[in-house]
PDB file of N, CA and C in Angstrom:
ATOM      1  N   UNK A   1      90.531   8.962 209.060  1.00  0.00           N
ATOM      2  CA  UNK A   1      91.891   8.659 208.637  1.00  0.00           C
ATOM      3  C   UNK A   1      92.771   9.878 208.853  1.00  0.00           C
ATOM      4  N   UNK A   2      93.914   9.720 209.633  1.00  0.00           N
ATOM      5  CA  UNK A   2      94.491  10.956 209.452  1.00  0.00           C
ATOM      6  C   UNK A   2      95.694  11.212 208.554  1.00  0.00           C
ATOM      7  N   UNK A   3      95.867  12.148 207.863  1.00  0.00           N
ATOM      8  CA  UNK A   3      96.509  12.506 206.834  1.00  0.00           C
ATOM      9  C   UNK A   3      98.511  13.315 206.781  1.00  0.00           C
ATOM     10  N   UNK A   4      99.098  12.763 206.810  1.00  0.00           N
ATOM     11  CA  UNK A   4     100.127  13.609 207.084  1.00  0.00           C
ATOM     12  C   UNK A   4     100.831  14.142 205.449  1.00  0.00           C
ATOM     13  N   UNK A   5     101.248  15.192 205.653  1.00  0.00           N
ATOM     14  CA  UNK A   5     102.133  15.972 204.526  1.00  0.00           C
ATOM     15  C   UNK A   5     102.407  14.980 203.073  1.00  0.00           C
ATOM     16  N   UNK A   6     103.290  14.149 203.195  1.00  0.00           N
ATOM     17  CA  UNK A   6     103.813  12.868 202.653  1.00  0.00           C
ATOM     18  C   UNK A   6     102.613  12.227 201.732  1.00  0.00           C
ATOM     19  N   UNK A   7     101.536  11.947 202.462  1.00  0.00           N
ATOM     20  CA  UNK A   7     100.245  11.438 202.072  1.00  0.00           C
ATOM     21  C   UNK A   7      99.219  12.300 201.355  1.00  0.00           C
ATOM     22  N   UNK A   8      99.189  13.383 201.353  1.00  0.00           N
ATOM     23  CA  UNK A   8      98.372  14.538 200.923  1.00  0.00           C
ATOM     24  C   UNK A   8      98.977  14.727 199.430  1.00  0.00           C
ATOM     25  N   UNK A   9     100.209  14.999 199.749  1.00  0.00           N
ATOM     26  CA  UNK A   9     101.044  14.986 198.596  1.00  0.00           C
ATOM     27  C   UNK A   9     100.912  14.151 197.080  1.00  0.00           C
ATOM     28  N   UNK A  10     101.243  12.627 198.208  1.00  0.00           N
ATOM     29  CA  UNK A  10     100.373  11.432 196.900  1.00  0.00           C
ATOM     30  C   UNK A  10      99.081  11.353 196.616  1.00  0.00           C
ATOM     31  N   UNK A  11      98.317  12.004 197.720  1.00  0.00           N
ATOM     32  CA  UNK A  11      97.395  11.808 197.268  1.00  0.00           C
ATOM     33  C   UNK A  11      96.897  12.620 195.909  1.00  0.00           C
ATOM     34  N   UNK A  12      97.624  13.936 196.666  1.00  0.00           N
ATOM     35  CA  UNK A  12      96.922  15.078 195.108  1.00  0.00           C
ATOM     36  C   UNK A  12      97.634  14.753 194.022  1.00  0.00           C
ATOM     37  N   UNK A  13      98.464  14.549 193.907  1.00  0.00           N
ATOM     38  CA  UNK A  13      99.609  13.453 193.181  1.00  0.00           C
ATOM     39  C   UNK A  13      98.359  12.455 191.889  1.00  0.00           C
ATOM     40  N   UNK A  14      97.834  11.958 193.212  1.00  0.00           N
ATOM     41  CA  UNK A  14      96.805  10.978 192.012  1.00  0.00           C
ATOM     42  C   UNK A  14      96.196  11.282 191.548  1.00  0.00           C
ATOM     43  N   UNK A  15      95.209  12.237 192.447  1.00  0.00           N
ATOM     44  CA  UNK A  15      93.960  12.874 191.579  1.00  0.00           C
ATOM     45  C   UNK A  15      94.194  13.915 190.591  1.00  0.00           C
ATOM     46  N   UNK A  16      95.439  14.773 190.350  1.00  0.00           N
ATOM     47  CA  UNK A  16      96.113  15.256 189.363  1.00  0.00           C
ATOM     48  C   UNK A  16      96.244  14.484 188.249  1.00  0.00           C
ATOM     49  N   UNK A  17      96.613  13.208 188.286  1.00  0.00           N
ATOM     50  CA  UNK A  17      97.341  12.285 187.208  1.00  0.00           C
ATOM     51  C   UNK A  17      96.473  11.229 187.080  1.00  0.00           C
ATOM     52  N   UNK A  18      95.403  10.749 187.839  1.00  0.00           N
ATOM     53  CA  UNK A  18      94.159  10.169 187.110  1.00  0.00           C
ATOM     54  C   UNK A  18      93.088  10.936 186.588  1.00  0.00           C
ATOM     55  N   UNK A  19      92.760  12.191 187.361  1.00  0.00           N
ATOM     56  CA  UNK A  19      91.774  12.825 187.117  1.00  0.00           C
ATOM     57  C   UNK A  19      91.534  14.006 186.275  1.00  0.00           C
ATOM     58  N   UNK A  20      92.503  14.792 186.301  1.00  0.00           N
ATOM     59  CA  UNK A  20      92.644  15.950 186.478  1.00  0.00           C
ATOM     60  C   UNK A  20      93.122  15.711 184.566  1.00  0.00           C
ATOM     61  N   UNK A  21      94.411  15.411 184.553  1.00  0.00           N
ATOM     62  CA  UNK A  21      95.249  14.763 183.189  1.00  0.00           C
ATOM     63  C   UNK A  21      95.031  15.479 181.808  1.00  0.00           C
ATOM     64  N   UNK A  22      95.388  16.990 182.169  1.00  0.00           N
ATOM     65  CA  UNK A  22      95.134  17.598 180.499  1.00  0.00           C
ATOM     66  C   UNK A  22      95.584  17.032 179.407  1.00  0.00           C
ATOM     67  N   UNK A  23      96.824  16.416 179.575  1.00  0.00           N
ATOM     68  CA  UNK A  23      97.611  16.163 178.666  1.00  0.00           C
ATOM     69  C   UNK A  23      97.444  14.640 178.426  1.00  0.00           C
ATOM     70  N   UNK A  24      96.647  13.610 178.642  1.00  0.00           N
ATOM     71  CA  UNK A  24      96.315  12.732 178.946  1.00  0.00           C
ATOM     72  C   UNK A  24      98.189  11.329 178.836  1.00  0.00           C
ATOM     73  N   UNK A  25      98.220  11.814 180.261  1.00  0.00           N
ATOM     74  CA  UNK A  25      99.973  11.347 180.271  1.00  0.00           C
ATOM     75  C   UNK A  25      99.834  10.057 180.439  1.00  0.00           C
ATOM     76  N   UNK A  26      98.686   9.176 179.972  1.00  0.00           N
ATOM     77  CA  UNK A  26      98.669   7.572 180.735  1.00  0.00           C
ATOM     78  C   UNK A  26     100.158   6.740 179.123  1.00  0.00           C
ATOM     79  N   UNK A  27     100.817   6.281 180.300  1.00  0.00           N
ATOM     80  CA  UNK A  27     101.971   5.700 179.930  1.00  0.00           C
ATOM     81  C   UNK A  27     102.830   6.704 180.346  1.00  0.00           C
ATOM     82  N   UNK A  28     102.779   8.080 180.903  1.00  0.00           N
ATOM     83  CA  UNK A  28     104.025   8.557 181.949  1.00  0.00           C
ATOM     84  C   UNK A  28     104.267   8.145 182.827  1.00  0.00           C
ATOM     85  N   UNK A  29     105.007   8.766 183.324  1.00  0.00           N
ATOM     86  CA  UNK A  29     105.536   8.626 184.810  1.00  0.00           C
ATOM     87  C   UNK A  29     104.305   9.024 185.452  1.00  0.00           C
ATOM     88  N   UNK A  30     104.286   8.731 186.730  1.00  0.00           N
ATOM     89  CA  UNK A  30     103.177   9.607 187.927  1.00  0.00           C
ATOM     90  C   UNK A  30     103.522  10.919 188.146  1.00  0.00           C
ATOM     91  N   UNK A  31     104.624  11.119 187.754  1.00  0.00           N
ATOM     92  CA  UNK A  31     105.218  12.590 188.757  1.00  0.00           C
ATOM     93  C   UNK A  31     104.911  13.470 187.494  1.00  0.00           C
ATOM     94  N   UNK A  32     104.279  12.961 186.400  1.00  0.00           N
ATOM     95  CA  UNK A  32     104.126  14.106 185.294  1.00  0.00           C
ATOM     96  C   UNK A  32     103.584  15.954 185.814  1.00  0.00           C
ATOM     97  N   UNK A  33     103.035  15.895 186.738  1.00  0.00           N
ATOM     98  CA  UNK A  33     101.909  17.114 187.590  1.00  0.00           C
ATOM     99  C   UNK A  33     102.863  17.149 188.449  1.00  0.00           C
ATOM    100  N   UNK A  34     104.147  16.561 188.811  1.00  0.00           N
ATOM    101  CA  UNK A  34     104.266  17.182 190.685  1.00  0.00           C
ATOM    102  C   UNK A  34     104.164  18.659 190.700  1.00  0.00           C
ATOM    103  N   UNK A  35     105.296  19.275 189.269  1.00  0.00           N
ATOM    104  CA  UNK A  35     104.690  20.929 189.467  1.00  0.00           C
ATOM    105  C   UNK A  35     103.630  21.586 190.121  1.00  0.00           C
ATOM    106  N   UNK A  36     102.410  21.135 190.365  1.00  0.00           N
ATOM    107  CA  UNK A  36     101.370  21.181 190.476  1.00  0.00           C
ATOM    108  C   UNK A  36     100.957  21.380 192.352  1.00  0.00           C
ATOM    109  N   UNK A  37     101.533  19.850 191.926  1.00  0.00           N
ATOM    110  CA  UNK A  37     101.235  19.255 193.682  1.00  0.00           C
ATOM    111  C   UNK A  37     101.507  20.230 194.523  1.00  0.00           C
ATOM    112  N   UNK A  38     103.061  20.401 194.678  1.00  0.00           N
ATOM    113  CA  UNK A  38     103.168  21.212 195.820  1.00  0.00           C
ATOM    114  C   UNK A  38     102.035  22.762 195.929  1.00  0.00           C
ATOM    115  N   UNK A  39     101.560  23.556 194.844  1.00  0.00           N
ATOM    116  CA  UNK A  39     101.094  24.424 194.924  1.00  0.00           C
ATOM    117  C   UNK A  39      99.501  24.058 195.965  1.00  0.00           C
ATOM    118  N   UNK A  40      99.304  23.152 195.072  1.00  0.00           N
ATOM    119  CA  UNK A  40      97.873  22.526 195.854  1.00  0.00           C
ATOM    120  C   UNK A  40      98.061  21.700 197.014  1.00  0.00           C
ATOM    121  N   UNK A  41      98.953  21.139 197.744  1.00  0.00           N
ATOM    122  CA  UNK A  41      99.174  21.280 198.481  1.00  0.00           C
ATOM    123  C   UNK A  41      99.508  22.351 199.770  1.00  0.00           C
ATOM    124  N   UNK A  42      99.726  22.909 199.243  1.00  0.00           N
ATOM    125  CA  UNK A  42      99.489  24.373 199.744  1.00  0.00           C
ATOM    126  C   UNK A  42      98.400  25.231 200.060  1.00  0.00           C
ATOM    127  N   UNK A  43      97.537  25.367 199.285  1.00  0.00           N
ATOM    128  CA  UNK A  43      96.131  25.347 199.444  1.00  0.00           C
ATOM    129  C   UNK A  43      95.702  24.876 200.030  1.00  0.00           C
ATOM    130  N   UNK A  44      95.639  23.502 200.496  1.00  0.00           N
ATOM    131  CA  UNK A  44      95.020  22.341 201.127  1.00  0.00           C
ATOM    132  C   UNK A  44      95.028  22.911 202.828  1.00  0.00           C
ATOM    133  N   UNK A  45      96.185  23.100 202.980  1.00  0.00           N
ATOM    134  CA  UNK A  45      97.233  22.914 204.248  1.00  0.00           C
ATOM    135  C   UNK A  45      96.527  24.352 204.615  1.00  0.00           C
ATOM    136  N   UNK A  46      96.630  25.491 203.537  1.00  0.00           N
ATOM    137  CA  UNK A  46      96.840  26.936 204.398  1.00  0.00           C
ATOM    138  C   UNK A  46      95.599  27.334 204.663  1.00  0.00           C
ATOM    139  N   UNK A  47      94.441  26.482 204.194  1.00  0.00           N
ATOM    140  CA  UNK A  47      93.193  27.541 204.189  1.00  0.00           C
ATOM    141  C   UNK A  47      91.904  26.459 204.341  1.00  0.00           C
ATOM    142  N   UNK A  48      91.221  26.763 205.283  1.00  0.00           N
ATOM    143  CA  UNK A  48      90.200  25.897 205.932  1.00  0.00           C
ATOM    144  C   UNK A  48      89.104  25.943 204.866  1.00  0.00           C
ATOM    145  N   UNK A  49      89.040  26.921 204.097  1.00  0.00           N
ATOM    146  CA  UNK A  49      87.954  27.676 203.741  1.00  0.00           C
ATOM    147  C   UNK A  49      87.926  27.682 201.934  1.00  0.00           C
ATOM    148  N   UNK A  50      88.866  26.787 201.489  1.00  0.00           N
ATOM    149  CA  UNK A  50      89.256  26.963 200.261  1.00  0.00           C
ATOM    150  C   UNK A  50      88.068  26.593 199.346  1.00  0.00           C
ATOM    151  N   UNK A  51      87.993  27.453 198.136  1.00  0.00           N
ATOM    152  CA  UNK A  51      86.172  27.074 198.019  1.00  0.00           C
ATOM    153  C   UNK A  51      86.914  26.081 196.162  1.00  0.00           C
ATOM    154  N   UNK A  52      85.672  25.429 195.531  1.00  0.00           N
ATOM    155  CA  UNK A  52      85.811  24.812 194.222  1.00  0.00           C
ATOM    156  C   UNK A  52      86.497  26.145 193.163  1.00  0.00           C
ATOM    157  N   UNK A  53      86.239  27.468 193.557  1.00  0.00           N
ATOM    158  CA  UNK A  53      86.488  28.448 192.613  1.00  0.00           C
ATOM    159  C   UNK A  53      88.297  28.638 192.328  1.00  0.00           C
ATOM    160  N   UNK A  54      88.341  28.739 193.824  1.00  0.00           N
ATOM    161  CA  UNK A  54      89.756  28.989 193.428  1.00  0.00           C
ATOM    162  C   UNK A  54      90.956  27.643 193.191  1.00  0.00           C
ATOM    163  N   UNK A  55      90.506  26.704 193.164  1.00  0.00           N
ATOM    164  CA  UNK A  55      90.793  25.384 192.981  1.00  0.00           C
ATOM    165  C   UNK A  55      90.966  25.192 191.251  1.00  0.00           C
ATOM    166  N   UNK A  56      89.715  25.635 190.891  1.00  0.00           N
ATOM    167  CA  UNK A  56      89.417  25.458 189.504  1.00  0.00           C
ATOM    168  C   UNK A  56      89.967  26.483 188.890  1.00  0.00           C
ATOM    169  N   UNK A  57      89.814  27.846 189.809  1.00  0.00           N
ATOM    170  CA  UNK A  57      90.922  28.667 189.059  1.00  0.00           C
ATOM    171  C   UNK A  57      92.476  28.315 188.647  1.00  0.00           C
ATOM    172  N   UNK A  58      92.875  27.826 189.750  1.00  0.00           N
ATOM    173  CA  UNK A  58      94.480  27.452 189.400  1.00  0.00           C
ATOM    174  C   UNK A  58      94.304  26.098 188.501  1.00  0.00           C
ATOM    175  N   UNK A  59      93.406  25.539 188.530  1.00  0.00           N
ATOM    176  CA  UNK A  59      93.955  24.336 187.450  1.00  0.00           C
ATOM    177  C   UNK A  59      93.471  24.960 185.742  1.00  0.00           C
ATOM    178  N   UNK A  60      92.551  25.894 185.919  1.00  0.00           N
ATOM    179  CA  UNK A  60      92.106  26.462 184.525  1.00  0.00           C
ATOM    180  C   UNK A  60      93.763  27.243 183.996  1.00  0.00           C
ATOM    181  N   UNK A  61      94.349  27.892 184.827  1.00  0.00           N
ATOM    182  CA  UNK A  61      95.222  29.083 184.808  1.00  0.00           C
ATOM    183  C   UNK A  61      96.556  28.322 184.439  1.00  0.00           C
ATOM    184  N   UNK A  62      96.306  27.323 184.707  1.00  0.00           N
ATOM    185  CA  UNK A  62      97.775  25.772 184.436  1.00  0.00           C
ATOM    186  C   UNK A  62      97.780  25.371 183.163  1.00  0.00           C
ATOM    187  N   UNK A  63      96.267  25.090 182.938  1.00  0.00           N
ATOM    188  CA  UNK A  63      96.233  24.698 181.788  1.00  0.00           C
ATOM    189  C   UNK A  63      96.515  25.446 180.559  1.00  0.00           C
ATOM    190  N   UNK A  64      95.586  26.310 181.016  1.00  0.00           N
ATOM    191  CA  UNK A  64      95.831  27.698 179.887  1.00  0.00           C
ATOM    192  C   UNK A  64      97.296  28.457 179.462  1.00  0.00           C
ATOM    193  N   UNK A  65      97.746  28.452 180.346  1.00  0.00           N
ATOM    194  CA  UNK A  65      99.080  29.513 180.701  1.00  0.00           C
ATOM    195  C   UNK A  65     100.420  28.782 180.484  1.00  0.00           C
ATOM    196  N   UNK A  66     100.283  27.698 181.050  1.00  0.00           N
ATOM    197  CA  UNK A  66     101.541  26.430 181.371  1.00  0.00           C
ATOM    198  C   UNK A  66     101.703  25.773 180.628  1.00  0.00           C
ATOM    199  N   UNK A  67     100.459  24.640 180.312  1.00  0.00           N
ATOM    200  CA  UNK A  67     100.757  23.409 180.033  1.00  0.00           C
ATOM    201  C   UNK A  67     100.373  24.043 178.156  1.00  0.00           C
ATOM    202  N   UNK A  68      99.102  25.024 177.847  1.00  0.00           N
ATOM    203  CA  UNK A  68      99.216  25.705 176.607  1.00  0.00           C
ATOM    204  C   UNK A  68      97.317  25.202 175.792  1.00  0.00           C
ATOM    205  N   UNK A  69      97.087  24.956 176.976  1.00  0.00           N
ATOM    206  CA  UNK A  69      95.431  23.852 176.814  1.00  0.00           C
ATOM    207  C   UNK A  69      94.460  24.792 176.726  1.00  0.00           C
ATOM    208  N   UNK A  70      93.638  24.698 175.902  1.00  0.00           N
ATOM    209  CA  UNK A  70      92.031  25.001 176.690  1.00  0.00           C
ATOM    210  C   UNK A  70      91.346  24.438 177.706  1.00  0.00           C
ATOM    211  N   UNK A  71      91.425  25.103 178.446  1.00  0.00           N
ATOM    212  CA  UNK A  71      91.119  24.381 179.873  1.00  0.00           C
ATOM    213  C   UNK A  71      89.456  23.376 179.574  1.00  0.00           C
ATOM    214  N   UNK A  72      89.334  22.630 180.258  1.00  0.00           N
ATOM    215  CA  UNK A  72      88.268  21.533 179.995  1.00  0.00           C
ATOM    216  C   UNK A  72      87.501  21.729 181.627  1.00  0.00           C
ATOM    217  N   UNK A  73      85.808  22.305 181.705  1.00  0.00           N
ATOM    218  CA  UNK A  73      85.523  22.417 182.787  1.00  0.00           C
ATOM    219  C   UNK A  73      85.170  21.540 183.043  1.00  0.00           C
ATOM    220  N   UNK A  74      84.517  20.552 182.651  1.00  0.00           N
ATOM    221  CA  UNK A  74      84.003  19.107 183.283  1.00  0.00           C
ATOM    222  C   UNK A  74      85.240  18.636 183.903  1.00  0.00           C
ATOM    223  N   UNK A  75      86.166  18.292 183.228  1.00  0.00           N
ATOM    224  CA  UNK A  75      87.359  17.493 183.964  1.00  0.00           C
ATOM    225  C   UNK A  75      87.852  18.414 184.941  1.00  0.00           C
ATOM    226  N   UNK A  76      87.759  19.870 185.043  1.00  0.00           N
ATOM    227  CA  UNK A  76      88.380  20.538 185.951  1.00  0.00           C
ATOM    228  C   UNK A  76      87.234  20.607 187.646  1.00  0.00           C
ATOM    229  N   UNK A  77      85.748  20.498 186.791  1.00  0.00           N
ATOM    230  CA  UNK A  77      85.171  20.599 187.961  1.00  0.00           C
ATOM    231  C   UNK A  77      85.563  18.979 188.972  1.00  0.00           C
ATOM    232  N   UNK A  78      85.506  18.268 187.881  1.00  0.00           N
ATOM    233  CA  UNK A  78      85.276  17.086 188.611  1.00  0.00           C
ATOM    234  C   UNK A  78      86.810  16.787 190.077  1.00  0.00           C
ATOM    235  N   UNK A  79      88.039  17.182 189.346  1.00  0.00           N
ATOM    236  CA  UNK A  79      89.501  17.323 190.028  1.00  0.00           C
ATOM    237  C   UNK A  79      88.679  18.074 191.231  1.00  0.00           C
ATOM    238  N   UNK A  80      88.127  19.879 191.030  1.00  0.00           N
ATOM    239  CA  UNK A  80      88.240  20.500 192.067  1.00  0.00           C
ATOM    240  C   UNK A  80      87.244  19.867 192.974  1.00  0.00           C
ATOM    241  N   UNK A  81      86.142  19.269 192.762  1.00  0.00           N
ATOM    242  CA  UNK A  81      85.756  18.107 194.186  1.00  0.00           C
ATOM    243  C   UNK A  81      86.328  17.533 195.095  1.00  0.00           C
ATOM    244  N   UNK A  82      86.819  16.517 193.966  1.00  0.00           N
ATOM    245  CA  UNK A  82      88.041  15.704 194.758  1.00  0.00           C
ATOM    246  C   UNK A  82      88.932  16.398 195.279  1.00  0.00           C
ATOM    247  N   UNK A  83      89.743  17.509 195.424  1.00  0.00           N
ATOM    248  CA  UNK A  83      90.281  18.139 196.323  1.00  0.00           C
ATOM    249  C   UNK A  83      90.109  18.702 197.504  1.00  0.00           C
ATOM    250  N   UNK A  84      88.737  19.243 196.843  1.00  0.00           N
ATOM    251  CA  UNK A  84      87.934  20.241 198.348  1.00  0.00           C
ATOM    252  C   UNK A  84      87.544  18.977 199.262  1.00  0.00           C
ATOM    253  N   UNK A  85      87.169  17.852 198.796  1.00  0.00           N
ATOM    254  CA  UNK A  85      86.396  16.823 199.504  1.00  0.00           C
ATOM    255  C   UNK A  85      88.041  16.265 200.362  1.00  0.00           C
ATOM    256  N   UNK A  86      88.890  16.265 200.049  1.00  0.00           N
ATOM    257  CA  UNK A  86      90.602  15.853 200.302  1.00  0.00           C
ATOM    258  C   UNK A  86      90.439  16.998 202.028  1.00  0.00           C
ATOM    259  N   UNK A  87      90.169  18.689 200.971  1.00  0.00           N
ATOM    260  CA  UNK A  87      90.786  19.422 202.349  1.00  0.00           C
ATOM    261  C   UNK A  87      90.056  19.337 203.130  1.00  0.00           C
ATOM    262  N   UNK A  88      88.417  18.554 203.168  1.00  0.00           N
ATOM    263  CA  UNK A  88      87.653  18.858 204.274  1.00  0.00           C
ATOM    264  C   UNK A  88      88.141  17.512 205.276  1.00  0.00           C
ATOM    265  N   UNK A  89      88.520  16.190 204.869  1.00  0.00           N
ATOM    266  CA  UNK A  89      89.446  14.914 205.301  1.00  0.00           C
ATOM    267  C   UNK A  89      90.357  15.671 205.881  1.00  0.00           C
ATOM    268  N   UNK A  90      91.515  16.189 205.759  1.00  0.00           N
ATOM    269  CA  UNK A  90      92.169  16.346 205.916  1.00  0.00           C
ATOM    270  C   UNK A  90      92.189  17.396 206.974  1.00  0.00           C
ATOM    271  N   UNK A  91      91.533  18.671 207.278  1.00  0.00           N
ATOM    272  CA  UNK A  91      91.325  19.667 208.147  1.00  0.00           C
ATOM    273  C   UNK A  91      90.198  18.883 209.615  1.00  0.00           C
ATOM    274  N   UNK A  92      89.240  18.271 209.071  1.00  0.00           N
ATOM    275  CA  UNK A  92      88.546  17.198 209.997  1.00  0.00           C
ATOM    276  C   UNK A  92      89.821  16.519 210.492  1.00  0.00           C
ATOM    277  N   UNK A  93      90.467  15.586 210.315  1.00  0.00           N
ATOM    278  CA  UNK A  93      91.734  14.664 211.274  1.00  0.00           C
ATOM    279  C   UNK A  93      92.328  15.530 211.505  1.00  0.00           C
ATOM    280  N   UNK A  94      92.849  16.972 211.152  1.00  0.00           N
ATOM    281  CA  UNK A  94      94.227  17.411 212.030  1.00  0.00           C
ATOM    282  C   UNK A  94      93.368  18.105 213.181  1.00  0.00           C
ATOM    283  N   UNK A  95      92.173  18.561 212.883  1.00  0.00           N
ATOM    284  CA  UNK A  95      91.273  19.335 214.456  1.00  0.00           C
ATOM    285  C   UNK A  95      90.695  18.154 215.679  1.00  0.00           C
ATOM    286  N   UNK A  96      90.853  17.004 214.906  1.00  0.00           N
ATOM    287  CA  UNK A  96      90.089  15.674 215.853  1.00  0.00           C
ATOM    288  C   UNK A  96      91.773  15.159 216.641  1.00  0.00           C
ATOM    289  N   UNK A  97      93.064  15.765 216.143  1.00  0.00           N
ATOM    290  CA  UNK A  97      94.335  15.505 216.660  1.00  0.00           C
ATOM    291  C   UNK A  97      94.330  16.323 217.182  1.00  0.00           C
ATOM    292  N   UNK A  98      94.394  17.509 217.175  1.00  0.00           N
ATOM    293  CA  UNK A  98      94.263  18.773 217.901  1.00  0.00           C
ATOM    294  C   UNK A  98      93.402  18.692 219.394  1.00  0.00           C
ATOM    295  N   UNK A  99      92.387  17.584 219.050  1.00  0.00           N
ATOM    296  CA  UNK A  99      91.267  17.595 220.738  1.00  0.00           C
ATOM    297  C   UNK A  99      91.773  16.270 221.344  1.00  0.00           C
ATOM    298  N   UNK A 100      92.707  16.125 220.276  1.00  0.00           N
ATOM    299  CA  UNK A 100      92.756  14.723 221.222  1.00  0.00           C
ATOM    300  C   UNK A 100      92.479  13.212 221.028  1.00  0.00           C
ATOM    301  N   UNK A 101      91.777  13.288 219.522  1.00  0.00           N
ATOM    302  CA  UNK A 101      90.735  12.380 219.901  1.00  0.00           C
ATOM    303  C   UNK A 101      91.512  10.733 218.278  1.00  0.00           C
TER     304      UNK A 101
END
């Protein structure tokens, strides 16, 4: 599947706001996390190599710092999967566009 900007976006979008959900916002809006998004989006995009650590770092460092939480590692490990598993989708289709294929 290939992934463009727009789509990455919603996607982390979801897994932020189903998964991730310190604040457990069900009955918000979706856009409760966009703060978020763009940063990890960013990540996604800039670095082939992005490992679960520093993933989990910024969502521990959100929670803690930002949002005012004790960060929760189960729910944080489980988000930073689903992301890394996002940038390896996502870096796979833009190099298989890149050959061509």
């Amino acid at each position: 599947m290939r992934v463009n900007l727009v789509q990455l976006q919603e996607r982390v979008r979801r897994i932020l706001f189903e998964v991730w959900d310190p604040i457990g916002a069900d009955g918000l809006p979706p856009d409760e996390y966009d703060e978020y998004v763009r940063p990890i989006r960013s990540m996604i995009v800039n670095s082939r190599e992005r490992t679960l650590d520093e993933f989990a770092e910024f969502l521990s460092r959100s929670e803690r710092d930002l949002i005012g939480m004790c960060p929760d590692p189960s729910r944080i490990h489980r988000t930073t999967e689903l992301l890394k598993a996002l940038r390896s989708e996502v870096h796979s289709s833009w190099l298989r566009r890149e050959a061509g294929c």
